[in-house]
C-alpha atoms as a PDB file:
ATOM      1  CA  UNK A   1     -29.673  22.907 -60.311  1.00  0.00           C
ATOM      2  CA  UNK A   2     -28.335  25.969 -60.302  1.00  0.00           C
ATOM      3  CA  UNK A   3     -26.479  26.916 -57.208  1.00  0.00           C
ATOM      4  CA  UNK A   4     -27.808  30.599 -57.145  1.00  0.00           C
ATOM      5  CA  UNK A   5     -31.655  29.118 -57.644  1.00  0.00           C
ATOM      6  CA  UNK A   6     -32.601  29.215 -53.171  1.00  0.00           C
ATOM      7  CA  UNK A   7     -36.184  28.620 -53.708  1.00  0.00           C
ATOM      8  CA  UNK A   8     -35.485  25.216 -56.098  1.00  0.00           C
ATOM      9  CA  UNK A   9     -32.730  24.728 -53.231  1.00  0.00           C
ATOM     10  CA  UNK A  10     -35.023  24.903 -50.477  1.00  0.00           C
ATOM     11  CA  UNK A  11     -37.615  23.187 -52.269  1.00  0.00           C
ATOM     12  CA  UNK A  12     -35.207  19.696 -53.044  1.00  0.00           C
ATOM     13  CA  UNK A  13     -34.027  20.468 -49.147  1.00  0.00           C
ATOM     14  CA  UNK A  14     -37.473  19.105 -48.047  1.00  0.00           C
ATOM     15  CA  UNK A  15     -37.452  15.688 -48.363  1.00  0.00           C
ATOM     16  CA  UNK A  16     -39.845  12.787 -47.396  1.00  0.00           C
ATOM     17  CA  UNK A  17     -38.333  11.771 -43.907  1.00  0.00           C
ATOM     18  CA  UNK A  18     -38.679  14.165 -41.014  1.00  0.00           C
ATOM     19  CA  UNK A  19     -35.215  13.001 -39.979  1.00  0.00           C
ATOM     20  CA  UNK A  20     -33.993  14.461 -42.927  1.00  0.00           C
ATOM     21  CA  UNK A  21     -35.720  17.473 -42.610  1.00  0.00           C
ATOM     22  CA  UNK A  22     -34.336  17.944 -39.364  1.00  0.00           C
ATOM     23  CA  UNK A  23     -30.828  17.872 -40.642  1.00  0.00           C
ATOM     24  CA  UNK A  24     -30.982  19.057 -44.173  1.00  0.00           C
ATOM     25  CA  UNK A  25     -33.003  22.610 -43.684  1.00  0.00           C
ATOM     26  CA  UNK A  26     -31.026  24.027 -40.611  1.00  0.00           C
ATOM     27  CA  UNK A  27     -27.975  23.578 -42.808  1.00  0.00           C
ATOM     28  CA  UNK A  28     -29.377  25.124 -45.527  1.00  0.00           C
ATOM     29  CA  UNK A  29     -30.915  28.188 -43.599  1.00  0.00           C
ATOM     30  CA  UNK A  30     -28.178  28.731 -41.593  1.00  0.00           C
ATOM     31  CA  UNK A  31     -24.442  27.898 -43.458  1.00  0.00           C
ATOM     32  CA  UNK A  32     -25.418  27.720 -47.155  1.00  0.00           C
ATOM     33  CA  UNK A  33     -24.891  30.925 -47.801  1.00  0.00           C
ATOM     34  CA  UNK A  34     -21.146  31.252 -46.813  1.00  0.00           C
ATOM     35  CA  UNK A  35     -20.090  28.308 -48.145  1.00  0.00           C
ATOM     36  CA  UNK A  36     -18.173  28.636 -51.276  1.00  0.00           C
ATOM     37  CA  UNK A  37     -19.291  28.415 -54.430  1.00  0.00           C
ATOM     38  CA  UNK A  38     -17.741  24.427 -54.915  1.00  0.00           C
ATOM     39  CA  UNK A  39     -19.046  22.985 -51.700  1.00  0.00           C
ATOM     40  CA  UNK A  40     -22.353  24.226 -52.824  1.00  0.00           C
ATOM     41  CA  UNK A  41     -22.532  22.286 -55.747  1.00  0.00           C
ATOM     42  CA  UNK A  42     -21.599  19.545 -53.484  1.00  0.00           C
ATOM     43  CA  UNK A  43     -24.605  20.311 -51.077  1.00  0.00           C
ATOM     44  CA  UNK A  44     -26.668  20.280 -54.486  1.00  0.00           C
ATOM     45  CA  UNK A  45     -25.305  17.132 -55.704  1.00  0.00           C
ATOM     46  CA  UNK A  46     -26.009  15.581 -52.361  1.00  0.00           C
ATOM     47  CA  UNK A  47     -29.290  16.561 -52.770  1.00  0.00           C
ATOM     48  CA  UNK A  48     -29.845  14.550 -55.557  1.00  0.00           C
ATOM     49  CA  UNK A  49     -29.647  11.513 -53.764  1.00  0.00           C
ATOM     50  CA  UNK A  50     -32.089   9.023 -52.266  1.00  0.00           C
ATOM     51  CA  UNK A  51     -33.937   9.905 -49.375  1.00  0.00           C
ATOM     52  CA  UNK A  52     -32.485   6.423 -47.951  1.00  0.00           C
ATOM     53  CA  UNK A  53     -29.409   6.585 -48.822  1.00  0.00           C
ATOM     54  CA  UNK A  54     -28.981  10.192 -47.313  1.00  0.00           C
ATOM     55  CA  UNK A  55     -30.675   9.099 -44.276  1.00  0.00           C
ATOM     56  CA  UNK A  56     -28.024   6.133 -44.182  1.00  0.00           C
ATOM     57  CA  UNK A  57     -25.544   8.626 -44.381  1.00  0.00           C
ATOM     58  CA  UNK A  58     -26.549  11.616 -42.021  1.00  0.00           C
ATOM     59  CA  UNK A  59     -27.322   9.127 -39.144  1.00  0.00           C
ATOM     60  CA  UNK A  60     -23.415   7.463 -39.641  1.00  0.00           C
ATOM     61  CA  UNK A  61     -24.982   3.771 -41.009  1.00  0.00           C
ATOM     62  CA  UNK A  62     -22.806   4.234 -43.969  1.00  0.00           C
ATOM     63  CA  UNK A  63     -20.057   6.765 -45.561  1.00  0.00           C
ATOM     64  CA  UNK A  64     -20.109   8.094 -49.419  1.00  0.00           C
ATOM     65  CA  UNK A  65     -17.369   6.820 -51.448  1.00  0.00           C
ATOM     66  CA  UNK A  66     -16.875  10.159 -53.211  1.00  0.00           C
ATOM     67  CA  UNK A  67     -14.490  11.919 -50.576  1.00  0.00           C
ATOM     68  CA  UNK A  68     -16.334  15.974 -51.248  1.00  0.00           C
ATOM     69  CA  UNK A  69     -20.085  14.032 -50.014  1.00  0.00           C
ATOM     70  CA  UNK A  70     -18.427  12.385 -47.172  1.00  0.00           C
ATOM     71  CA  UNK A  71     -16.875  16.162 -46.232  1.00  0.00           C
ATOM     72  CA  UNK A  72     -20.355  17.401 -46.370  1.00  0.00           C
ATOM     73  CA  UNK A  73     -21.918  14.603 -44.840  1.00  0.00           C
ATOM     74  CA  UNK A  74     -19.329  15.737 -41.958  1.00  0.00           C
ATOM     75  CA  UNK A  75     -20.008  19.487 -42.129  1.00  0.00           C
ATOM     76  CA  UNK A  76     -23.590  19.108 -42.425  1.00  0.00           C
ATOM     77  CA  UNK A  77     -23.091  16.637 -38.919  1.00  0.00           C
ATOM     78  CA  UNK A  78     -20.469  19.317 -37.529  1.00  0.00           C
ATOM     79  CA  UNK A  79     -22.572  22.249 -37.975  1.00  0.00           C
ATOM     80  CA  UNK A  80     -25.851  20.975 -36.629  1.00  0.00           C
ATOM     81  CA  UNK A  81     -23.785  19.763 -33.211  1.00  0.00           C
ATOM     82  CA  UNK A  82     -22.696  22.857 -32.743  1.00  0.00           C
ATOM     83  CA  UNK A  83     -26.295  24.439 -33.143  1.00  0.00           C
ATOM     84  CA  UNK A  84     -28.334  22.068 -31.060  1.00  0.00           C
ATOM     85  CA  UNK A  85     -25.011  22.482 -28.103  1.00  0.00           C
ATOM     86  CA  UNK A  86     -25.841  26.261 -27.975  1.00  0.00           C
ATOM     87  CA  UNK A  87     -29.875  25.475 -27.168  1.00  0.00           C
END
């Protein structure tokens, strides 16, 4: 996927848990854009995954082995803690 492409982005952001929804699309509305160009094809490649295994992930049930998803897994975490603090 193409890392420029935010409609097929968005579109692979919504996924089939609303948990995931809930921590996927902020991300991707709100930080995608300034990230740099490598940690977005890490975002995309995370993407990619299974719905369960993200979810296994996100919620801190398990950690990727591949150190750059674990960093995002992290970010993505960081970012959206910071967001629902300021509400």
């Amino acid at each position: 996927m193409d890392i420029n492409n935010k409609t097929r982005i968005h579109w692979a952001c919504r996924r089939g848990m609303r948990e995931l929804d809930i921590a996927i699309m902020p991300f991707f509305e709100n930080d995608y854009d300034s990230l740099p160009d490598a940690d977005k094809q890490v975002f995309i490649r995370l993407l990619e995954c299974e719905d369960p295994q993200l979810y296994r992930w996100l919620m801190n049930q398990a950690v990727p082995e591949e150190a750059d998803m674990a960093r995002m897994i992290k970010m993505i975490q960081k970012k959206n803690a910071e967001r629902s603090s300021l509400a």
